[in-house]
Protein backbone atom coordinates (compact mmCIF):
# COMPACT_ATOMS: atom_id res chain seq x y z
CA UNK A 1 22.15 -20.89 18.92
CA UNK A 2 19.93 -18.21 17.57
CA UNK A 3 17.71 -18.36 20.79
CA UNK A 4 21.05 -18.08 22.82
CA UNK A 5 22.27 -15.19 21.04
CA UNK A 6 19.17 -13.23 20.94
CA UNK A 7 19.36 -13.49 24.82
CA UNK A 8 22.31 -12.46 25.05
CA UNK A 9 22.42 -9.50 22.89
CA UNK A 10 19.32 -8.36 24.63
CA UNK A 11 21.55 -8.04 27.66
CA UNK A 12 23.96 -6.29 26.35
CA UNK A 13 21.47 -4.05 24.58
CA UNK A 14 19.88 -3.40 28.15
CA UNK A 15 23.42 -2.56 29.37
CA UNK A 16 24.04 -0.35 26.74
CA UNK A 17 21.31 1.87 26.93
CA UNK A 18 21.81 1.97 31.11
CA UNK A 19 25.41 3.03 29.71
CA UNK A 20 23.83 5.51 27.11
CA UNK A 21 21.58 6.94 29.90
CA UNK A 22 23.79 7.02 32.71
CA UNK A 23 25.98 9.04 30.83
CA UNK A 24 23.38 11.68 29.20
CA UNK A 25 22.60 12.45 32.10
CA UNK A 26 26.44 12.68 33.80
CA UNK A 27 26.98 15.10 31.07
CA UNK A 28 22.81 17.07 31.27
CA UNK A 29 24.35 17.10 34.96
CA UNK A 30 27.94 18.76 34.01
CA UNK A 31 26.12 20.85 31.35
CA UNK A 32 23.98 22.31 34.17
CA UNK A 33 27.17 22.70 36.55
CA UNK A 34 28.91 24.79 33.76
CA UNK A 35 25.82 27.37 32.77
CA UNK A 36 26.45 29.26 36.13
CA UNK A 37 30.22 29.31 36.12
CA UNK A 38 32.22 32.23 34.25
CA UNK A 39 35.49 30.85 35.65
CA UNK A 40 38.54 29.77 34.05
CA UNK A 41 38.07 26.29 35.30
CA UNK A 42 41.63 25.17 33.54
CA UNK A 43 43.39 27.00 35.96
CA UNK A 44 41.32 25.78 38.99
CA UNK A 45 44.08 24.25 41.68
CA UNK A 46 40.93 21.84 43.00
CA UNK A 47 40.33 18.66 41.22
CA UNK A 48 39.47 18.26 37.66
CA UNK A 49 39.08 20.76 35.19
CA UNK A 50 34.88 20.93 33.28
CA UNK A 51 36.79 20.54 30.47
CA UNK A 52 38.39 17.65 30.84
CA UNK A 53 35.31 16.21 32.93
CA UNK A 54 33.07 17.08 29.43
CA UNK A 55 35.26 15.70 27.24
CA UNK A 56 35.75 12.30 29.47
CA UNK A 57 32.11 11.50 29.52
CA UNK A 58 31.64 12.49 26.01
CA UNK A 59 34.29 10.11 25.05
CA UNK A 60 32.09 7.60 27.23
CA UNK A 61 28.78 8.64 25.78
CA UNK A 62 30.41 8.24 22.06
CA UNK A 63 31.13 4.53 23.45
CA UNK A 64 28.26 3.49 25.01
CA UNK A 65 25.90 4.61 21.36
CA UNK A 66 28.23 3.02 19.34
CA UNK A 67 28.30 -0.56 21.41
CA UNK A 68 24.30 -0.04 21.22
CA UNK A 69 24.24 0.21 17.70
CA UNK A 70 26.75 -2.92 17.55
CA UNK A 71 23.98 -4.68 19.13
CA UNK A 72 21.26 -3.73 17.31
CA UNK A 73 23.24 -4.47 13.98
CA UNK A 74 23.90 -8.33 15.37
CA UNK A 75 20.21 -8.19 16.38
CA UNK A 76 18.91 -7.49 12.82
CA UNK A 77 21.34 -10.17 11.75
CA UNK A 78 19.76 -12.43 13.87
CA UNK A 79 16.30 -11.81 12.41
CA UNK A 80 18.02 -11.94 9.29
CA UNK A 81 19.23 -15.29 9.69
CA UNK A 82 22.83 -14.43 8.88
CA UNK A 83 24.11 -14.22 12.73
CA UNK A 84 27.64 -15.96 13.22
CA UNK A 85 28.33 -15.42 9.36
CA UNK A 86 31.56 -13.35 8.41
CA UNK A 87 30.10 -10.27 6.42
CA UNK A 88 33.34 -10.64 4.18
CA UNK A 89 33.98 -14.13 3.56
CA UNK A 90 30.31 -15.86 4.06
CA UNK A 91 32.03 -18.12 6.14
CA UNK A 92 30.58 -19.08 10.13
CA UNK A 93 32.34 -16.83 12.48
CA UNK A 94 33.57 -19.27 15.54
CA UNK A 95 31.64 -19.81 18.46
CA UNK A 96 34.55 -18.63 20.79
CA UNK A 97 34.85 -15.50 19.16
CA UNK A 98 30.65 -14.37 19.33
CA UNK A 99 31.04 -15.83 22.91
CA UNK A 100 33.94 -13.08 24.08
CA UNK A 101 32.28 -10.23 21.14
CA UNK A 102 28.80 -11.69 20.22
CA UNK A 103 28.08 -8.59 17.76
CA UNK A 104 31.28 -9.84 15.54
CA UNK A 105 30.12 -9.48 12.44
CA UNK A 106 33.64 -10.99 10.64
CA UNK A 107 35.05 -14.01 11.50
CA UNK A 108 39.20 -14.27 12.89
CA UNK A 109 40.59 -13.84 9.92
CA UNK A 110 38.93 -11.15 7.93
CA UNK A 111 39.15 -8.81 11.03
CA UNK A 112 42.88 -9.30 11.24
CA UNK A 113 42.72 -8.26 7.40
CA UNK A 114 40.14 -5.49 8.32
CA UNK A 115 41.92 -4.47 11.56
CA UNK A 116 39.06 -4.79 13.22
C-alpha cells in the first residue's frame, strides 16, 4: 500500500505545483496588465472587472498551495510510517476514503466530529 500511495501522491504533488505555477503566473500576468492601467476598471461595461479577475485567481492560487501542502503532509506520513492512520483516533483510515482523498489524515468518523 505504501508503494501505491507514494505514487499516487507524487501525482497529485506534480499536479499541484502545475496548479501552483499556472496560476503565479495567471496572476504575474494580471499584475503586469494592471501596472499600466489608471482606469476605474469596476465600472468598465466590457467583460470582467481586474478586480474580480485578481481576486478569482488568488482564491485559486490560495487552493492550489494549500492541496500541495496536503500532499506533502501525507508524504511525510508516508515516510513516517503512519499513512492511512487517523491522526485523532490511531485507528486505520479506510481504503475507500485515501482512494477518493489520499492525503486524509482522519479516518470517517473523526472528520465528521472535526468537520473536516
Amino acid at each position: 500500500m505504501t508503494v501505491d500511495a507514494r505514487d499516487r501522491l507524487q501525482e497529485l504533488r506534480s499536479e499541484a505545483q502545475a496548479q501552483v505555477a499556472a496560476t503565479d503566473e495567471a496572476l504575474r500576468a494580471l499584475l503586469h496588465d494592471r501596472e499600466g492601467s489608471h482606469d476605474d476598471d469596476e465600472h468598465d461595461p466590457e467583460g470582467v472587472t481586474l478586480s474580480s479577475e485578481w481576486s478569482r485567481l488568488a482564491g485559486l492560487a490560495d487552493a492550489a498551495a494549500a492541496k500541495l501542502q496536503q500532499v506533502d503532509d501525507a508524504l511525510a506520513r508516508v515516510d513516517a510510517g503512519t499513512y492511512g492512520v487517523c491522526a485523532s483516533c490511531g485507528r486505520r483510515i479506510p481504503a475507500g476514503r485515501l482512494e477518493v482523498r489520499p492525503f486524509a489524515e482522519h479516518c470517517v468518523a473523526c472528520a465528521e466530529k472535526l468537520g473536516r
